[in-house]
N, C-alpha and C. Protein backbone atom coordinates (compact mmCIF):
# COMPACT_ATOMS: atom_id res chain seq x y z
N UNK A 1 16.88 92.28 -30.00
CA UNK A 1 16.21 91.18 -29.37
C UNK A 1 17.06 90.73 -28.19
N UNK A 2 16.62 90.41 -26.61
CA UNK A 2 17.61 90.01 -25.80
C UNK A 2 17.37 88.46 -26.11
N UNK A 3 18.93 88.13 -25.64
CA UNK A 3 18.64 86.73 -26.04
C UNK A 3 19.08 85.90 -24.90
N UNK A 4 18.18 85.66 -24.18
CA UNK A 4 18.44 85.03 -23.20
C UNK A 4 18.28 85.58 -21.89
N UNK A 5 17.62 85.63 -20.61
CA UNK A 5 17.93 86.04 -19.27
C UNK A 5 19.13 85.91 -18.39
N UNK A 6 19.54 85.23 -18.75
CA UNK A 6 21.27 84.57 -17.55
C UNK A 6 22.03 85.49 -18.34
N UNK A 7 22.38 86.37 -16.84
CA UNK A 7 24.02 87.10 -17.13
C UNK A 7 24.96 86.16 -17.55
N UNK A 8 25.91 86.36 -18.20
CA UNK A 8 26.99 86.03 -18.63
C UNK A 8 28.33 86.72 -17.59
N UNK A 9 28.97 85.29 -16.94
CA UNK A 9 29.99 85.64 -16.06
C UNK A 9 30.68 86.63 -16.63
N UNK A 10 30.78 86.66 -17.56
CA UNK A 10 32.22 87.60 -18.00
C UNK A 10 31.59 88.69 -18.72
N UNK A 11 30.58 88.84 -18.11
CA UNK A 11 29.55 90.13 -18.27
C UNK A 11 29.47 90.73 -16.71
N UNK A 12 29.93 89.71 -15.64
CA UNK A 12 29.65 90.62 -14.57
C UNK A 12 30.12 91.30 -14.05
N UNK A 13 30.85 91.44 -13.93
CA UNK A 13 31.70 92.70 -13.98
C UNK A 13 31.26 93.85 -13.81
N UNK A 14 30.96 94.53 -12.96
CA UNK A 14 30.50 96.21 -12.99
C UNK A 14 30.82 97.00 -14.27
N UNK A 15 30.61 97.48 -15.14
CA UNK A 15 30.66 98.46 -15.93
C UNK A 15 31.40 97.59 -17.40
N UNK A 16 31.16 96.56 -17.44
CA UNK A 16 31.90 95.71 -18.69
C UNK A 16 31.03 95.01 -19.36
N UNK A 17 31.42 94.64 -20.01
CA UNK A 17 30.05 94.24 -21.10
C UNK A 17 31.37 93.55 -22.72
N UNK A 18 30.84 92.36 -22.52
CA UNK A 18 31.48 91.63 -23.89
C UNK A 18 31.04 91.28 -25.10
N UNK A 19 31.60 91.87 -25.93
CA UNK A 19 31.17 91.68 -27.54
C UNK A 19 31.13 90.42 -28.66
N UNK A 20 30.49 89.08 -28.35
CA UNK A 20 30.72 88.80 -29.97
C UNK A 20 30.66 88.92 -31.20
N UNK A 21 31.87 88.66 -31.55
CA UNK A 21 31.48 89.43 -33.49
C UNK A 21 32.33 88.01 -34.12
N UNK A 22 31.85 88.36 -35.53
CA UNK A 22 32.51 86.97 -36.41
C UNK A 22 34.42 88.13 -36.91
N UNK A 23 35.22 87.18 -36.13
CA UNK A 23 36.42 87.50 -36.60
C UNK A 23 37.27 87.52 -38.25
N UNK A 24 36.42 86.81 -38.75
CA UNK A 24 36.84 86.74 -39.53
C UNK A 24 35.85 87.91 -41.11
N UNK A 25 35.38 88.84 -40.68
CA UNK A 25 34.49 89.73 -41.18
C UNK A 25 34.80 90.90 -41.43
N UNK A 26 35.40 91.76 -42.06
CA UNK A 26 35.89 92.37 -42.59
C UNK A 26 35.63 94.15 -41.81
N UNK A 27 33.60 93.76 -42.13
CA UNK A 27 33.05 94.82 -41.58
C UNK A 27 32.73 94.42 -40.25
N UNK A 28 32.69 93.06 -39.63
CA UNK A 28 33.19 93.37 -38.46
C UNK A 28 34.25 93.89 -37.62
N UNK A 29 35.34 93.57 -37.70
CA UNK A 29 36.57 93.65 -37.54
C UNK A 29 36.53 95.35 -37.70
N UNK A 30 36.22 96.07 -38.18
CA UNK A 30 35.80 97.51 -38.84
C UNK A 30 35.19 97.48 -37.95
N UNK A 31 34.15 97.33 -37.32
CA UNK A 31 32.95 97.55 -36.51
C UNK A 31 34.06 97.43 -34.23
N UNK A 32 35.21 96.61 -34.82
CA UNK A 32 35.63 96.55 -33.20
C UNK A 32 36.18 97.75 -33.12
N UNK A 33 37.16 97.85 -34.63
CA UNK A 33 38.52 98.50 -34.25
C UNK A 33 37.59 100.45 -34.05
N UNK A 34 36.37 100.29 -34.76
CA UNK A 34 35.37 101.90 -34.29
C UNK A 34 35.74 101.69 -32.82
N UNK A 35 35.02 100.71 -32.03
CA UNK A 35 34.82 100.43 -30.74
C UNK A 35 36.03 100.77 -29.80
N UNK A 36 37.17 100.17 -30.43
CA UNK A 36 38.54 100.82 -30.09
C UNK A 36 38.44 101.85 -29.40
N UNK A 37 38.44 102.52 -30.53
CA UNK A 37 38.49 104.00 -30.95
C UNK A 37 37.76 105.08 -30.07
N UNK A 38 36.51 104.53 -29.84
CA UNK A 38 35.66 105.64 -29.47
C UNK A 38 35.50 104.78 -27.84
N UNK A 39 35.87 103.83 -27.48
CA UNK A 39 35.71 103.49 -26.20
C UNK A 39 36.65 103.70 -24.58
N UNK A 40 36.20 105.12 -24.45
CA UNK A 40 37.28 105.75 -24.24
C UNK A 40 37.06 105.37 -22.46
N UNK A 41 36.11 105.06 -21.97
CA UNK A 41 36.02 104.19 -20.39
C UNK A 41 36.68 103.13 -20.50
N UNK A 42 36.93 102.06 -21.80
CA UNK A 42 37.09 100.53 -21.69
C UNK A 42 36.49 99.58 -21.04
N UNK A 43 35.09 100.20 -21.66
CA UNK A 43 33.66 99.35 -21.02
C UNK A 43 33.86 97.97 -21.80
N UNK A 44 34.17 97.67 -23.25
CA UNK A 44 34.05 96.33 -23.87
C UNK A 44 35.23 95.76 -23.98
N UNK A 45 34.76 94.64 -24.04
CA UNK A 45 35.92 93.56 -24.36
C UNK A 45 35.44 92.50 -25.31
N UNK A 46 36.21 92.00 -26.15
CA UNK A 46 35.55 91.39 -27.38
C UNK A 46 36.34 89.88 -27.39
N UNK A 47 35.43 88.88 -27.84
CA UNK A 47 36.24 88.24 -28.28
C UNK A 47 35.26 87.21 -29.46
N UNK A 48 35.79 86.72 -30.44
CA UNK A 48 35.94 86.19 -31.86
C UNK A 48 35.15 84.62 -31.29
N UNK A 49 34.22 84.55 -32.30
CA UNK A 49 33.11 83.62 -32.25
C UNK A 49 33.83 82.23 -32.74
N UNK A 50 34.97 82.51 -33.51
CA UNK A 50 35.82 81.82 -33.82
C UNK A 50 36.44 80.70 -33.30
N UNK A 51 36.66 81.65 -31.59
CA UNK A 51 37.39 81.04 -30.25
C UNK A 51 36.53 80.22 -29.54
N UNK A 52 37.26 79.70 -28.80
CA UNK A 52 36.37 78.80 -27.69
C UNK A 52 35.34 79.36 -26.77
N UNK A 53 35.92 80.50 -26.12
CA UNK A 53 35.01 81.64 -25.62
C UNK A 53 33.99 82.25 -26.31
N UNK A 54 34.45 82.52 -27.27
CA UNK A 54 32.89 83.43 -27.98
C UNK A 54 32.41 82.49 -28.40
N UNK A 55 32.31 81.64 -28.96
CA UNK A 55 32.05 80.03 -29.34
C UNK A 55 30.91 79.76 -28.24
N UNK A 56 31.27 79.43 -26.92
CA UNK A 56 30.66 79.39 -25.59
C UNK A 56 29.60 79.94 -25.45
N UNK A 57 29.88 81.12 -25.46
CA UNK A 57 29.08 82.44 -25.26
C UNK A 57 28.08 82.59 -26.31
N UNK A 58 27.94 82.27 -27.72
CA UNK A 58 27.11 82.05 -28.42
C UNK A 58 26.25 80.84 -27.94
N UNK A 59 26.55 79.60 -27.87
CA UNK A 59 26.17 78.35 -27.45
C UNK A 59 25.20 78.92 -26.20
N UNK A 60 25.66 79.30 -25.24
CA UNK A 60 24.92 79.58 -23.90
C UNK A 60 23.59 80.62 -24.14
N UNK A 61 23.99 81.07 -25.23
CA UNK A 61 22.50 81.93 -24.94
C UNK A 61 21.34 81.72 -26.59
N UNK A 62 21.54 80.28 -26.77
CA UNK A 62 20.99 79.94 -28.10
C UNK A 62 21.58 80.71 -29.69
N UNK A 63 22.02 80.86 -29.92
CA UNK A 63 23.49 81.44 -31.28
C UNK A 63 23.91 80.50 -31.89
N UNK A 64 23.77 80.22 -32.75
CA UNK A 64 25.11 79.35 -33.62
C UNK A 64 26.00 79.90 -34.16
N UNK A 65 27.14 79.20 -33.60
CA UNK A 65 28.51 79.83 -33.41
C UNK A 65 28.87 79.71 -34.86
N UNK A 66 28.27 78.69 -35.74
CA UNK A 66 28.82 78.92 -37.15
C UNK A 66 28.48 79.71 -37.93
N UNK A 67 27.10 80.61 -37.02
CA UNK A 67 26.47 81.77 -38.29
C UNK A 67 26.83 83.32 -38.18
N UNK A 68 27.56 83.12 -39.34
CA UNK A 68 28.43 84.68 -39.27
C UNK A 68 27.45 85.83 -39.18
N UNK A 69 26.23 85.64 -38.99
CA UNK A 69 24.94 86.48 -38.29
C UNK A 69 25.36 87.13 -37.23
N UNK A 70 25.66 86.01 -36.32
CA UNK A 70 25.73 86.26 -35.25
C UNK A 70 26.20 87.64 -34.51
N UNK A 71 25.83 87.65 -33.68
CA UNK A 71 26.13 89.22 -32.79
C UNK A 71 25.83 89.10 -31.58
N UNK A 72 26.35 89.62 -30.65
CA UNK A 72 26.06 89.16 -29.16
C UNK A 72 26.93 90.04 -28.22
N UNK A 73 25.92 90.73 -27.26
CA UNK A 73 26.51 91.72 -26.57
C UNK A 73 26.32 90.94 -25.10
N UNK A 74 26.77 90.97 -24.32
CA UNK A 74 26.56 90.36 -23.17
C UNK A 74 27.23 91.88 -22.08
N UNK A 75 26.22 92.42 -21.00
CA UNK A 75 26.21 93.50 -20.32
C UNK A 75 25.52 92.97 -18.76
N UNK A 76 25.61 93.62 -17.64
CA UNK A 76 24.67 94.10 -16.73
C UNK A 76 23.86 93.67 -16.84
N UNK A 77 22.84 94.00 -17.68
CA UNK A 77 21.60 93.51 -17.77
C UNK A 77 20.64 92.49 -18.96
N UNK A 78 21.98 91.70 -19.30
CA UNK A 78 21.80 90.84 -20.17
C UNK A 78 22.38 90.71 -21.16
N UNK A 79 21.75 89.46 -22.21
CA UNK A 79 22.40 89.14 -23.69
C UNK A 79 21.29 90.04 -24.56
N UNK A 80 22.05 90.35 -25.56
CA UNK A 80 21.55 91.47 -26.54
C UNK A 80 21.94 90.65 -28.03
N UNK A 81 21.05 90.72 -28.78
CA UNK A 81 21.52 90.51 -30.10
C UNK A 81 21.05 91.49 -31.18
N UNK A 82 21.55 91.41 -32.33
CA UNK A 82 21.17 92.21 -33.74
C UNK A 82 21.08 93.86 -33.35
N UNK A 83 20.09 94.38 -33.68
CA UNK A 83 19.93 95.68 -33.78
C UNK A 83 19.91 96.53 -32.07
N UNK A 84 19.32 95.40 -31.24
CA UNK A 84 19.07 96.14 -29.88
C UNK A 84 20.57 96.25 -29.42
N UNK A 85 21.45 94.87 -29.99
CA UNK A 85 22.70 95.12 -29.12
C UNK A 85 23.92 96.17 -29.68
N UNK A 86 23.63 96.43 -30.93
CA UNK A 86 24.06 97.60 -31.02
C UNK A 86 24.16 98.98 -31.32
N UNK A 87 22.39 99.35 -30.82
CA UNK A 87 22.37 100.30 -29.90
C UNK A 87 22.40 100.61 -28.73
N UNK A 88 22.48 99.42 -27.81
CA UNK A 88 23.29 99.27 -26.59
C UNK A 88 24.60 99.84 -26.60
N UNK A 89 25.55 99.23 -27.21
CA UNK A 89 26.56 99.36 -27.57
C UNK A 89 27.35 101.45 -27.56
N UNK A 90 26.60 101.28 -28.63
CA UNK A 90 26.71 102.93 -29.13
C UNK A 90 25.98 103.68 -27.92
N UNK A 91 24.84 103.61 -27.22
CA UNK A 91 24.74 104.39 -26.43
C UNK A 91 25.82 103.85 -25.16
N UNK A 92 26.41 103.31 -24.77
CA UNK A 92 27.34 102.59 -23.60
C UNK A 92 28.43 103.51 -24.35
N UNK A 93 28.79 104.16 -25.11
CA UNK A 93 29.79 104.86 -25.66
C UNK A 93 29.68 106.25 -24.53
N UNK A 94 28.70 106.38 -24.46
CA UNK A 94 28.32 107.78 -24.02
C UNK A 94 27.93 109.14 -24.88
N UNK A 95 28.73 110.00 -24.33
CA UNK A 95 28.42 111.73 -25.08
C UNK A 95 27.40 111.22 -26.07
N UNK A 96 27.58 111.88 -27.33
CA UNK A 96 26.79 112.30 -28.76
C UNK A 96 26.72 110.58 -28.95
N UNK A 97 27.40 109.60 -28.32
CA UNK A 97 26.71 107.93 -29.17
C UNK A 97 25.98 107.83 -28.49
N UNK A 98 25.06 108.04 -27.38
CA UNK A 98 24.39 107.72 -26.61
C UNK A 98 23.11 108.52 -27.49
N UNK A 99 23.14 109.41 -28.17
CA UNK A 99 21.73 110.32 -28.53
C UNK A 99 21.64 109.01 -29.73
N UNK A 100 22.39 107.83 -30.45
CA UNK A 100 21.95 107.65 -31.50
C UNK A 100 21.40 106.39 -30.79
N UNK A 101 21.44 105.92 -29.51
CA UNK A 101 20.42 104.99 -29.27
C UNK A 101 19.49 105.23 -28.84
């Protein structure tokens, strides 16, 4: 689902795109350190819903920052949440992650 039309400044950036995830989540936290891993351009940058920033960044595009639901991709061409944002995500990986979006 996109959530919201307004880029996110710290989405604008040519080729960057920022991740919220709940920091304190086990299988999230699992879900960055993949991202790590396989993000071999250093297209994302993440930061914890926890913080003031991802906090923000939830707030700005309708999210509540207290619901460990939450998910929020902010790119180029918008805010992304739940399932669309991460197959965004995985295809922004490129090679073989790109066939699973």
């Amino acid at each position: 689902m996109k959530a919201g039309s307004n880029r996110s400044e710290a989405a604008a950036e040519v080729g960057s795109a920022v991740i919220v995830f709940d920091g304190v989540c086990a299988l999230c936290n699992r879900w960055v350190r993949f991202l790590l891993r396989f993000d071999r351009r250093g297209r994302y940058r993440f930061a914890a819903m926890q913080g003031a920033q991802g906090s923000a960044m939830l707030r700005a595009h309708g999210l509540d920052p207290q619901d460990p639901m939450s998910f929020l991709l902010l790119d180029a061409q918008g805010a992304w949440t739940d399932t669309d944002a991460i197959l965004r995500v995985l295809a922004g990986l490129g090679g073989a992650w790109r066939l699973s979006g």
